[in-house]
ModelCIF file with pLDDT and N, C-alpha, C, O atoms, coordinates in Angstrom:
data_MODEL
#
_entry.id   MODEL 
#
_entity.id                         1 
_entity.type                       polymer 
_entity.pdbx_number_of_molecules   1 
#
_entity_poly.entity_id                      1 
_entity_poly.type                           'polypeptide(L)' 
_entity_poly.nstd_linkage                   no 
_entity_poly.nstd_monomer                   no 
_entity_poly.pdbx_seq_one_letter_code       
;(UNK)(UNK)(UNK)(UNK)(UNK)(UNK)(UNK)(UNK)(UNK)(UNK)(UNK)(UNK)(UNK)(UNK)(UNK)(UNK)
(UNK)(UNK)(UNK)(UNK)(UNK)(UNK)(UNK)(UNK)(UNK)(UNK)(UNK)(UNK)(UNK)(UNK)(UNK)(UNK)
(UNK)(UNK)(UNK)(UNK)(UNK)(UNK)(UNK)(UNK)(UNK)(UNK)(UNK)(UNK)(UNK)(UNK)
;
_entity_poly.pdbx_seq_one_letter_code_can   XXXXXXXXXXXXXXXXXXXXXXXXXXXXXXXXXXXXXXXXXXXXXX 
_entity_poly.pdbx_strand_id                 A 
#
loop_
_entity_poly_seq.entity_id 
_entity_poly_seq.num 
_entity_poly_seq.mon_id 
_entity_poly_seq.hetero 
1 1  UNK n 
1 2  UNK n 
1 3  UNK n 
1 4  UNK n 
1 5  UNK n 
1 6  UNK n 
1 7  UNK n 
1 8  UNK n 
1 9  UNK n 
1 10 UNK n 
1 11 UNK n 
1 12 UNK n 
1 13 UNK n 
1 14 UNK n 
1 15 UNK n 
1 16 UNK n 
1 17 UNK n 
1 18 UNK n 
1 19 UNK n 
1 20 UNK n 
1 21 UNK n 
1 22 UNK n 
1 23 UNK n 
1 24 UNK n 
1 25 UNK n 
1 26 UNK n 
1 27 UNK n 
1 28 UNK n 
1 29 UNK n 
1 30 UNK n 
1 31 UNK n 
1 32 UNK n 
1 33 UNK n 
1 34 UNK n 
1 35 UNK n 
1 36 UNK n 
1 37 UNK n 
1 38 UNK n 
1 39 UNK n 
1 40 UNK n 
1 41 UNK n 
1 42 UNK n 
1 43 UNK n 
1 44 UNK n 
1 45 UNK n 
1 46 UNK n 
#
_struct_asym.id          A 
_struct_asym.entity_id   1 
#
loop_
_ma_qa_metric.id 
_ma_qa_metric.mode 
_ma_qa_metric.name 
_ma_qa_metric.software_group_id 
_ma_qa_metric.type 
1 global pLDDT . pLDDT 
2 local  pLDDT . pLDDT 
#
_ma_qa_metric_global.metric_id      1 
_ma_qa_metric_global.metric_value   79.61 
_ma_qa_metric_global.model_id       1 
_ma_qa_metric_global.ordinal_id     1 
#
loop_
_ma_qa_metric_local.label_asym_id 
_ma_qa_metric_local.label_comp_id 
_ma_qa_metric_local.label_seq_id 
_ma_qa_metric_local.metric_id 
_ma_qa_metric_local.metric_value 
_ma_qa_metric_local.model_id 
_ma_qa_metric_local.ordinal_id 
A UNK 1  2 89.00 1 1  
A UNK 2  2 88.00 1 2  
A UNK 3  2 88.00 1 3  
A UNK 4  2 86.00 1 4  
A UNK 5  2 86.00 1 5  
A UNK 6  2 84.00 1 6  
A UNK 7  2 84.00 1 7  
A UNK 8  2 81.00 1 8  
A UNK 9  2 77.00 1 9  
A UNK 10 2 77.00 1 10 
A UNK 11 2 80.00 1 11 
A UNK 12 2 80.00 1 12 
A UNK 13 2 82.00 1 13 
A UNK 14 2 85.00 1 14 
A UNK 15 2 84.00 1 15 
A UNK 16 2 84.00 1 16 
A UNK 17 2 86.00 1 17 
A UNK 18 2 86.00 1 18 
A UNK 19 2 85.00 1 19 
A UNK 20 2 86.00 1 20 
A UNK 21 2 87.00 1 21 
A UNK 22 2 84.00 1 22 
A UNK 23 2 85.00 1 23 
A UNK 24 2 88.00 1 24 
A UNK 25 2 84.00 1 25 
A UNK 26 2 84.00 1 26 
A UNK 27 2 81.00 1 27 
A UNK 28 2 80.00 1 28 
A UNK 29 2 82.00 1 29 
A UNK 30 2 81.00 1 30 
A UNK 31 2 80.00 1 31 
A UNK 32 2 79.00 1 32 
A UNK 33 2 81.00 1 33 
A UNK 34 2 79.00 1 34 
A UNK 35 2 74.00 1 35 
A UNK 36 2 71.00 1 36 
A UNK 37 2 69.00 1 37 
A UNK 38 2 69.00 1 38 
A UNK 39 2 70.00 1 39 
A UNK 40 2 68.00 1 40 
A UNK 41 2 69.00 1 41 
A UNK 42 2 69.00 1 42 
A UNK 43 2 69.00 1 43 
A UNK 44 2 67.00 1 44 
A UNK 45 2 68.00 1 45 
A UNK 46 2 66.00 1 46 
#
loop_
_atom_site.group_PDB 
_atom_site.id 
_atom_site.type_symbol 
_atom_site.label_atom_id 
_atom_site.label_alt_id 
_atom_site.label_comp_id 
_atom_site.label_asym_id 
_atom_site.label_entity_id 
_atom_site.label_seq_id 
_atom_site.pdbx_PDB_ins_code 
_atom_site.Cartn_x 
_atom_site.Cartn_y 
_atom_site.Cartn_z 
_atom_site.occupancy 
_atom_site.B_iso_or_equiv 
_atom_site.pdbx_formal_charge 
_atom_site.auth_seq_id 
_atom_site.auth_comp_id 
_atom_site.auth_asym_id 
_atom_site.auth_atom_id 
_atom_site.pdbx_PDB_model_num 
ATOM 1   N N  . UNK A 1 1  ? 0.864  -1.184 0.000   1.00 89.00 ? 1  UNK A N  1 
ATOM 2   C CA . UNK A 1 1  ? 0.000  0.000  0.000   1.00 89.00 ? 1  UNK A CA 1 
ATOM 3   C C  . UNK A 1 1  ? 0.897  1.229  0.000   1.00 89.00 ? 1  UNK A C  1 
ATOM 4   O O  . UNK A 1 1  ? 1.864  1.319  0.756   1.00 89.00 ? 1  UNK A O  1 
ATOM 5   N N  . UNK A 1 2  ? 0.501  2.295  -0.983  1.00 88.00 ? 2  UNK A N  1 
ATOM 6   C CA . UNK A 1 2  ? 1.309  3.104  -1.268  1.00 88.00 ? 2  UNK A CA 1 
ATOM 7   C C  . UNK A 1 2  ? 0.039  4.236  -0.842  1.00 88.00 ? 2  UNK A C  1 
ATOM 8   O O  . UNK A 1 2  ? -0.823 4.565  -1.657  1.00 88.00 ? 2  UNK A O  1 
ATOM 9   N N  . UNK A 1 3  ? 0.086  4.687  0.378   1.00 88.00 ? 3  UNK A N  1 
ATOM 10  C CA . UNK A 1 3  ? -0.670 5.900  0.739   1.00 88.00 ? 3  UNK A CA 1 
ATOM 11  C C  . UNK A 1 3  ? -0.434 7.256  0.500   1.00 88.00 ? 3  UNK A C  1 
ATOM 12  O O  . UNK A 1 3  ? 0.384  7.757  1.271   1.00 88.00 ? 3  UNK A O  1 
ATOM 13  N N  . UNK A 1 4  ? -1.043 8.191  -0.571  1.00 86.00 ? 4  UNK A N  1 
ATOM 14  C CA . UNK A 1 4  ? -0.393 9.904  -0.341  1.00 86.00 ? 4  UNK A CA 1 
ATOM 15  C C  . UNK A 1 4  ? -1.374 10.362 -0.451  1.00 86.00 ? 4  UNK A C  1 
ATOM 16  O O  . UNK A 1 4  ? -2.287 9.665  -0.894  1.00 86.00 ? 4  UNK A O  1 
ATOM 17  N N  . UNK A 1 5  ? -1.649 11.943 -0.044  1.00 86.00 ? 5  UNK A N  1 
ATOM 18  C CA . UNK A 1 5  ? -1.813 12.706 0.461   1.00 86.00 ? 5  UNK A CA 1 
ATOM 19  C C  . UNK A 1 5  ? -1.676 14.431 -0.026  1.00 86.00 ? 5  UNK A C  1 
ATOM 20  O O  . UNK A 1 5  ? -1.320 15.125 0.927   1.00 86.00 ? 5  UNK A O  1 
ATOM 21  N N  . UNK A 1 6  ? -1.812 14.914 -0.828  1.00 84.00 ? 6  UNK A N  1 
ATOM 22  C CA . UNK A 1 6  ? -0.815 16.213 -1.586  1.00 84.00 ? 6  UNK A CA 1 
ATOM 23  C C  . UNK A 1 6  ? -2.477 17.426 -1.747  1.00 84.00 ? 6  UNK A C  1 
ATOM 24  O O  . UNK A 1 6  ? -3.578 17.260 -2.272  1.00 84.00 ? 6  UNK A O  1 
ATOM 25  N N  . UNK A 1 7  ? -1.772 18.686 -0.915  1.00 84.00 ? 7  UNK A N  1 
ATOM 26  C CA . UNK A 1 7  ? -2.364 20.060 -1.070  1.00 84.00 ? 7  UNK A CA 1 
ATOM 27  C C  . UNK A 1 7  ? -2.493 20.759 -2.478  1.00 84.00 ? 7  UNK A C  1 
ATOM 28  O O  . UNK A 1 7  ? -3.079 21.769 -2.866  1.00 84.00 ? 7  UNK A O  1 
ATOM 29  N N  . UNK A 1 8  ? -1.651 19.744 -3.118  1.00 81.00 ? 8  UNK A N  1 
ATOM 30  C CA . UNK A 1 8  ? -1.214 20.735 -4.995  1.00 81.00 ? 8  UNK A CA 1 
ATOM 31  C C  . UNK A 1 8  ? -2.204 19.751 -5.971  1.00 81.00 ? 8  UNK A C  1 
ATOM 32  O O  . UNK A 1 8  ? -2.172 18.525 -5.865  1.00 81.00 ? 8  UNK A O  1 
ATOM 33  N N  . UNK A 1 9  ? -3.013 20.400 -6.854  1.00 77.00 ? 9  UNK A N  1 
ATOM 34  C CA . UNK A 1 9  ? -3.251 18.897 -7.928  1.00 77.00 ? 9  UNK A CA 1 
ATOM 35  C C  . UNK A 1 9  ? -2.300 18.877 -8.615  1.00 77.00 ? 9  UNK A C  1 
ATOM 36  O O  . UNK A 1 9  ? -2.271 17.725 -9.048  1.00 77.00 ? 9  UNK A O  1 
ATOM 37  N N  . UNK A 1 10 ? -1.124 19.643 -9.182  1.00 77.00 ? 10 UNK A N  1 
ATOM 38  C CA . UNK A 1 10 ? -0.026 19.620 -9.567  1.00 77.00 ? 10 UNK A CA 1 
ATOM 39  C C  . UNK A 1 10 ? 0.887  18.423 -9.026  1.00 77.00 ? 10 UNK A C  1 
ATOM 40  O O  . UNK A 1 10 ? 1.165  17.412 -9.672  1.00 77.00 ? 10 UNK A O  1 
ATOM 41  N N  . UNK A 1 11 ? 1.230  18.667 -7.950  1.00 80.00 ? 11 UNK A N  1 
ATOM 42  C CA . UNK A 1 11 ? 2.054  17.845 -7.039  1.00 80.00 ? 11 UNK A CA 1 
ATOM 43  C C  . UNK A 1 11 ? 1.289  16.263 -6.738  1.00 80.00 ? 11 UNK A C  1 
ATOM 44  O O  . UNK A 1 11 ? 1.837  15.201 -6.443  1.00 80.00 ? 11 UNK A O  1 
ATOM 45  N N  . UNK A 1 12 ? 0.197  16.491 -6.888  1.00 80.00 ? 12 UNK A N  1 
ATOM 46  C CA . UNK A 1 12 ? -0.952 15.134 -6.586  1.00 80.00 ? 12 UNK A CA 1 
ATOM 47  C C  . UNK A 1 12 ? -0.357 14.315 -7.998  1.00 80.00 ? 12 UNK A C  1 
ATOM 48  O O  . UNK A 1 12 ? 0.659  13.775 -7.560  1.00 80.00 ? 12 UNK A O  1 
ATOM 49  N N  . UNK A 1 13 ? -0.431 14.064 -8.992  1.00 82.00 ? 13 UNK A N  1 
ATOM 50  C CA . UNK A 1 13 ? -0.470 13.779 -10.059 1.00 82.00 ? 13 UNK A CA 1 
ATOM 51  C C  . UNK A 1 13 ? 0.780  13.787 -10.866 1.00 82.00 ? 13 UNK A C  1 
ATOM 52  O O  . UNK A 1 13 ? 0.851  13.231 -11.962 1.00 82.00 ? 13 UNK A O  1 
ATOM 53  N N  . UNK A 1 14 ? 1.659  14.359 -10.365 1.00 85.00 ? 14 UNK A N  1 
ATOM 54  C CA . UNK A 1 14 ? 3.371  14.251 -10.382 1.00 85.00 ? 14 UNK A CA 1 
ATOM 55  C C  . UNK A 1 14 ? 3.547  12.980 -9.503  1.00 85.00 ? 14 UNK A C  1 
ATOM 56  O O  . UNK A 1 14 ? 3.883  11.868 -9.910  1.00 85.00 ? 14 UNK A O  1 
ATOM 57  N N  . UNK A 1 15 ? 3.337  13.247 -8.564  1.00 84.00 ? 15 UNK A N  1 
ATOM 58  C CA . UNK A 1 15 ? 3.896  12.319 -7.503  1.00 84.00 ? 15 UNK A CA 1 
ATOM 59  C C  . UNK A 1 15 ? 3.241  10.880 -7.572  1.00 84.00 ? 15 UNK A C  1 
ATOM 60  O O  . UNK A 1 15 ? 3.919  9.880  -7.336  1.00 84.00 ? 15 UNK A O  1 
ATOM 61  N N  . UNK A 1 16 ? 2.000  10.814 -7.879  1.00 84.00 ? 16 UNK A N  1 
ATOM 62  C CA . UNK A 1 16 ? 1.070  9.154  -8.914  1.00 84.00 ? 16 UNK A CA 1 
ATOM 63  C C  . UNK A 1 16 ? 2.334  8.773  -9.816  1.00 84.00 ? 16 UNK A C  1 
ATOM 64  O O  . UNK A 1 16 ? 3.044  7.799  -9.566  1.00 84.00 ? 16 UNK A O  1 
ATOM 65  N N  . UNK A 1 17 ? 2.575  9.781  -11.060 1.00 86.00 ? 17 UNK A N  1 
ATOM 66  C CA . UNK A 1 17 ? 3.145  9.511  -12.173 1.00 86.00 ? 17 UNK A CA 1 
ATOM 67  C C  . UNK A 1 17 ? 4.615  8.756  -11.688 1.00 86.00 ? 17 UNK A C  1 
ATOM 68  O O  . UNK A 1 17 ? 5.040  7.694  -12.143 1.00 86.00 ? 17 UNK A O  1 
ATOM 69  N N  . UNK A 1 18 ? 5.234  9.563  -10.688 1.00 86.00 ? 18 UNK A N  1 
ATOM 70  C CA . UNK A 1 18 ? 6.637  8.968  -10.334 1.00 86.00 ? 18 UNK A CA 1 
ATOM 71  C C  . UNK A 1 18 ? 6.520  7.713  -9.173  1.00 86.00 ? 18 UNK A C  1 
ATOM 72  O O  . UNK A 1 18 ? 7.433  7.007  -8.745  1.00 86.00 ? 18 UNK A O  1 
ATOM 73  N N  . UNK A 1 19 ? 5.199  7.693  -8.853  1.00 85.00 ? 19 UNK A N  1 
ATOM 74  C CA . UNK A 1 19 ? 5.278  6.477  -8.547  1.00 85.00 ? 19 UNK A CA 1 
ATOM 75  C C  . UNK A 1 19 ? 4.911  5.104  -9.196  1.00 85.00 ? 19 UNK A C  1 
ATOM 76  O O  . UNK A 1 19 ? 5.209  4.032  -8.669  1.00 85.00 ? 19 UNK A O  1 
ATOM 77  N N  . UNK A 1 20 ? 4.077  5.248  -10.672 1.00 86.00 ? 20 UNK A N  1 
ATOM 78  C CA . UNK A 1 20 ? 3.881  4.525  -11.343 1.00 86.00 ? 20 UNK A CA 1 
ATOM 79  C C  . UNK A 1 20 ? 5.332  3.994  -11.758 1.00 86.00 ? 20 UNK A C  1 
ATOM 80  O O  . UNK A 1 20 ? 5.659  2.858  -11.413 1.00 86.00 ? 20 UNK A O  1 
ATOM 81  N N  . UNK A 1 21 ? 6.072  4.676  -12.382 1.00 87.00 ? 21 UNK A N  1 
ATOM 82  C CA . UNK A 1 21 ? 7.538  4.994  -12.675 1.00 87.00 ? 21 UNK A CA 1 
ATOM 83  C C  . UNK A 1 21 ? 8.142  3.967  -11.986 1.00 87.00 ? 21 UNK A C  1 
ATOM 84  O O  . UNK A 1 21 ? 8.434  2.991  -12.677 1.00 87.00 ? 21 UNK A O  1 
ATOM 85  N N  . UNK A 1 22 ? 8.427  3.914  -10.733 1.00 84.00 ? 22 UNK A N  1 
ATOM 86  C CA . UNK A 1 22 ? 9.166  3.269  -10.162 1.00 84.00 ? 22 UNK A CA 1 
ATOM 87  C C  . UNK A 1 22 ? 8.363  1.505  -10.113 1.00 84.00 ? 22 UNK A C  1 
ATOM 88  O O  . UNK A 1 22 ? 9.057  0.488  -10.114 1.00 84.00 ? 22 UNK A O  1 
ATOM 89  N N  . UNK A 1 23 ? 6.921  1.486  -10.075 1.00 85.00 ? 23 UNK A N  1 
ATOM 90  C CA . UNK A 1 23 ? 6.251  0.271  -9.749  1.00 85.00 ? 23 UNK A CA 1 
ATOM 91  C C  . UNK A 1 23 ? 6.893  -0.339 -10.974 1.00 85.00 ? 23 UNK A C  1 
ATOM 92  O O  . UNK A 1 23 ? 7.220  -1.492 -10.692 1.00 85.00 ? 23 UNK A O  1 
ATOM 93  N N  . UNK A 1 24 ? 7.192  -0.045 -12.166 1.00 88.00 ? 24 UNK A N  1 
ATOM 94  C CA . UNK A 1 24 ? 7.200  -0.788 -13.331 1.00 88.00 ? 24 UNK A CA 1 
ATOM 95  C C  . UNK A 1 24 ? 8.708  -1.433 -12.775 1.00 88.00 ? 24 UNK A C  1 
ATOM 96  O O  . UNK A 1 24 ? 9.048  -2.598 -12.983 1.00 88.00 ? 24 UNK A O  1 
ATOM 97  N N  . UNK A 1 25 ? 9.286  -0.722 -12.249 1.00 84.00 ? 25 UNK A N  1 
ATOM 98  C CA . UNK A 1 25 ? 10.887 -1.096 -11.716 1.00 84.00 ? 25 UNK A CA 1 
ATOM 99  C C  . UNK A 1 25 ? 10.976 -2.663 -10.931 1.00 84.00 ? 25 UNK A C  1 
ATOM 100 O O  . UNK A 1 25 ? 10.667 -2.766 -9.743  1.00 84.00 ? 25 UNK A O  1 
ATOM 101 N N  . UNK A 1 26 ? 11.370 -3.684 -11.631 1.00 84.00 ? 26 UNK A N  1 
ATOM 102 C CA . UNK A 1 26 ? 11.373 -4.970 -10.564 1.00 84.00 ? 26 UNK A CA 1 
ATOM 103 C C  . UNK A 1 26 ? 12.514 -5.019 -9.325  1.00 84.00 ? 26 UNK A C  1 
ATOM 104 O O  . UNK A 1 26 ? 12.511 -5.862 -8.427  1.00 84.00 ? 26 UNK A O  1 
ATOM 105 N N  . UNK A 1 27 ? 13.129 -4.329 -9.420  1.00 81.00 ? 27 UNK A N  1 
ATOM 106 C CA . UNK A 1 27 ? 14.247 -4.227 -8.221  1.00 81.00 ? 27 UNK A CA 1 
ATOM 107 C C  . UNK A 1 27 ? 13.554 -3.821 -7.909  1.00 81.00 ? 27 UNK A C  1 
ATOM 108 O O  . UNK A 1 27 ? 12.701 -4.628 -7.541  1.00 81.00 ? 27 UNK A O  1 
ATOM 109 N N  . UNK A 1 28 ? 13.112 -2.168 -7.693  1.00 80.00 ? 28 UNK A N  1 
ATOM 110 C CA . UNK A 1 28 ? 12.549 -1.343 -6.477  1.00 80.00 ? 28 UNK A CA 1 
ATOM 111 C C  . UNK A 1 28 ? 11.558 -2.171 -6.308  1.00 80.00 ? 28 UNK A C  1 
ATOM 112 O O  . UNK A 1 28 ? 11.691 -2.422 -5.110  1.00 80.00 ? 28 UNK A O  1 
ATOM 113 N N  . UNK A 1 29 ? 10.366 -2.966 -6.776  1.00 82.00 ? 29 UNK A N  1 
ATOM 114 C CA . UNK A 1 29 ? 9.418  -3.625 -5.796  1.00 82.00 ? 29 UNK A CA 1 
ATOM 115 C C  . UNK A 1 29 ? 10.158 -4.656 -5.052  1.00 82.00 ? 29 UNK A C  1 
ATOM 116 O O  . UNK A 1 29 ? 9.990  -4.585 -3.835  1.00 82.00 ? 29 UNK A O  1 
ATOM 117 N N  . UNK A 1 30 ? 11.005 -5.681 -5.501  1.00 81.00 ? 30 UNK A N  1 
ATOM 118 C CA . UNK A 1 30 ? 11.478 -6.244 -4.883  1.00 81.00 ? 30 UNK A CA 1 
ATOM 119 C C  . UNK A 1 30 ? 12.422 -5.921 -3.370  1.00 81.00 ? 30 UNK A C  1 
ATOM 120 O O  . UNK A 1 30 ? 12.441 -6.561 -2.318  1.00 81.00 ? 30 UNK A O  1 
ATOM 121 N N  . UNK A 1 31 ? 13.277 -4.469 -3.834  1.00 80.00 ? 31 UNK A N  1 
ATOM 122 C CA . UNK A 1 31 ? 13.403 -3.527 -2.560  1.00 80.00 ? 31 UNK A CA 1 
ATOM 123 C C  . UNK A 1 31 ? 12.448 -3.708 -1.507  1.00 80.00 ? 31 UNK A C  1 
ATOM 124 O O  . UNK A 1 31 ? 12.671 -4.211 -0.406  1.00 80.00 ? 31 UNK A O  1 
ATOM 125 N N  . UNK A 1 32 ? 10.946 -3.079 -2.109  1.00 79.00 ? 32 UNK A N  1 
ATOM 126 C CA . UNK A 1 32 ? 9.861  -2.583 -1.081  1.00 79.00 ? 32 UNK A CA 1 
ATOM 127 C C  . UNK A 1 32 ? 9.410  -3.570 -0.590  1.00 79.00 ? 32 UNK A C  1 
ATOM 128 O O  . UNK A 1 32 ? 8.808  -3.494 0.481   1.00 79.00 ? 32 UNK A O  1 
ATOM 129 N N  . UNK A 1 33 ? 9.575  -4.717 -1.218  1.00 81.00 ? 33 UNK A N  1 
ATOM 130 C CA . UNK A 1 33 ? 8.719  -6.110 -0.005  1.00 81.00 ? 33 UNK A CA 1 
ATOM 131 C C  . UNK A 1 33 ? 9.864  -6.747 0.782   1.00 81.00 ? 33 UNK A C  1 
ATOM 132 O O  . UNK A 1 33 ? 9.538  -7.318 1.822   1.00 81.00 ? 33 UNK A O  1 
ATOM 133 N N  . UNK A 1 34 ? 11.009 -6.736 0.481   1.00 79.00 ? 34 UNK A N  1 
ATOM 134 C CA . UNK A 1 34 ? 12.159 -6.961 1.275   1.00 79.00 ? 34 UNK A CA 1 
ATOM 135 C C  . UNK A 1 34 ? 13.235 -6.103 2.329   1.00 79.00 ? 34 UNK A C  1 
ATOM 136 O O  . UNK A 1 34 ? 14.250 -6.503 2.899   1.00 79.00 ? 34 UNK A O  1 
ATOM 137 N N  . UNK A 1 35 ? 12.492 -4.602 2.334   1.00 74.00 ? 35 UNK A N  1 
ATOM 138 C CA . UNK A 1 35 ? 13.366 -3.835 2.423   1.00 74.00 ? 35 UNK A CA 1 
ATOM 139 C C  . UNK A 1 35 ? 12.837 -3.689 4.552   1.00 74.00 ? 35 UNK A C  1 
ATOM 140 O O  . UNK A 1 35 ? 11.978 -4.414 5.056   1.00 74.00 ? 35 UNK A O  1 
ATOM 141 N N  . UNK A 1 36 ? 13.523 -2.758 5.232   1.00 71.00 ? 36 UNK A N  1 
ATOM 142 C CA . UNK A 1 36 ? 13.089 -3.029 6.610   1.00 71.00 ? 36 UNK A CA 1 
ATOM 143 C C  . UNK A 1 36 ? 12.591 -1.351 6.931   1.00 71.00 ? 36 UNK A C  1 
ATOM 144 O O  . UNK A 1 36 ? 12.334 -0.555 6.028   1.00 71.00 ? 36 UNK A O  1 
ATOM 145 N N  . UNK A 1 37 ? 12.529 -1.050 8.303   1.00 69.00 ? 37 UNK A N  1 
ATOM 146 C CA . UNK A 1 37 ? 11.316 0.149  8.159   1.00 69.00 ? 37 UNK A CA 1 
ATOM 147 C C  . UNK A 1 37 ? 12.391 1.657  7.427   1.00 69.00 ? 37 UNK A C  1 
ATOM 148 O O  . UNK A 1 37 ? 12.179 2.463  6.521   1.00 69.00 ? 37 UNK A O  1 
ATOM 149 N N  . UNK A 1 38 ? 13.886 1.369  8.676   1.00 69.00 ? 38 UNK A N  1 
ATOM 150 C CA . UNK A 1 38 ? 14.416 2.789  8.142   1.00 69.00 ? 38 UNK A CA 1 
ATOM 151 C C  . UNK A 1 38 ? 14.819 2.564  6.321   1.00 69.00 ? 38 UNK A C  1 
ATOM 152 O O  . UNK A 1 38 ? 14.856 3.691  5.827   1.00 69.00 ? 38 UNK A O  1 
ATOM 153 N N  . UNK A 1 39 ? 15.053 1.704  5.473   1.00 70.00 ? 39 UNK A N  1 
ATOM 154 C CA . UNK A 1 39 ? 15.049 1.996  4.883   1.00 70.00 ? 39 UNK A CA 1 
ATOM 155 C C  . UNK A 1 39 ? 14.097 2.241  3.538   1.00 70.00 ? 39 UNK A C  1 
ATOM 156 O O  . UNK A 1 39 ? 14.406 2.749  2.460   1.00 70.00 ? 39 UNK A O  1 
ATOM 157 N N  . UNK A 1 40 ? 12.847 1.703  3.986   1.00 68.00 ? 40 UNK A N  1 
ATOM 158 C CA . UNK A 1 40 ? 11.811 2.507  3.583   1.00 68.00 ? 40 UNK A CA 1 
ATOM 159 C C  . UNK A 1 40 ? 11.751 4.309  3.901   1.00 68.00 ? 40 UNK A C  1 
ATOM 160 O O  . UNK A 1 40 ? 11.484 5.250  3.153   1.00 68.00 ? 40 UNK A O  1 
ATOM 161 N N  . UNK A 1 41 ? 12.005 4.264  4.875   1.00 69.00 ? 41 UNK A N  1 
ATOM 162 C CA . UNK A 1 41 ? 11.557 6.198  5.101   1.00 69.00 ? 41 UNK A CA 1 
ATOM 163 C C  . UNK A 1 41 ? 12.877 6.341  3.867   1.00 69.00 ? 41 UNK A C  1 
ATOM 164 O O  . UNK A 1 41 ? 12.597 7.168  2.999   1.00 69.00 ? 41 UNK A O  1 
ATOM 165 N N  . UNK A 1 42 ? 13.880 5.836  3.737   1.00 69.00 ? 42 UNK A N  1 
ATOM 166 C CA . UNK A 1 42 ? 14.872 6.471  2.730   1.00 69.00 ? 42 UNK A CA 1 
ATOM 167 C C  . UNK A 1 42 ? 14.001 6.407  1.534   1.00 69.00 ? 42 UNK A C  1 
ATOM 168 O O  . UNK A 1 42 ? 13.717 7.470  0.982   1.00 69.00 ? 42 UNK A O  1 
ATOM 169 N N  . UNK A 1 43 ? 13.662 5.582  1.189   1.00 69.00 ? 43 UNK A N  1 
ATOM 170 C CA . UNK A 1 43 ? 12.356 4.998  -0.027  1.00 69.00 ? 43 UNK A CA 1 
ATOM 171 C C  . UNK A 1 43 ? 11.720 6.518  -0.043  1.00 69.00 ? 43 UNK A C  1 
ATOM 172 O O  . UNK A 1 43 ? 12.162 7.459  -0.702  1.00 69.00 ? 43 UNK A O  1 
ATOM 173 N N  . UNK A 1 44 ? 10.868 6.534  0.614   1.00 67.00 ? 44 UNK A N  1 
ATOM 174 C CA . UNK A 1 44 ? 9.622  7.830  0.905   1.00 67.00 ? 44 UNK A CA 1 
ATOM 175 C C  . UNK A 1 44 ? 10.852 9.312  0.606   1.00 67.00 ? 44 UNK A C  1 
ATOM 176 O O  . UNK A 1 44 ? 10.563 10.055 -0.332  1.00 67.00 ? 44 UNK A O  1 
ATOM 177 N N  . UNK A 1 45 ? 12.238 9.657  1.495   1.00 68.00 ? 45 UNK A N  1 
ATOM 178 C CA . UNK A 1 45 ? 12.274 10.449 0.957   1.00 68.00 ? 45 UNK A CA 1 
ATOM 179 C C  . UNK A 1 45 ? 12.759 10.791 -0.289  1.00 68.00 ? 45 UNK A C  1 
ATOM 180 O O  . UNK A 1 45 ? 12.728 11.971 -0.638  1.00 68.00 ? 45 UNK A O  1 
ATOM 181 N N  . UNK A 1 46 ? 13.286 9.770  -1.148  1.00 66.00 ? 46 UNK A N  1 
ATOM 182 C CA . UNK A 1 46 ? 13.997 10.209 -2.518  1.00 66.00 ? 46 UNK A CA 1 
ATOM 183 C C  . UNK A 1 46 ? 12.452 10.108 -3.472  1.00 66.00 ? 46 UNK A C  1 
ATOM 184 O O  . UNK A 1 46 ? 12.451 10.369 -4.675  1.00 66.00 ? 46 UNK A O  1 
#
């Protein structure tokens, strides 16, 4: 579950797009179901 949240529809709809972006990525999912909590928040901030 990828939860957000955004004040901008600009920023709302950027931030979908770059996360679609990355879902297509098989490392980074494989990252996100293997990865542990702090380095998820690294996840969230890049």
């Amino acid at each position: 579950l990828i939860t957000i949240a955004s004040v901008s529809s600009e920023n709302h709809i950027d931030l979908i797009t770059q996360i679609m972006k990355l879902i297509e990525d098989e490392s980074f999912m494989e990252l996100l179901l293997n990865s542990n909590d702090s380095q998820k928040d690294y996840i969230l901030k890049r």
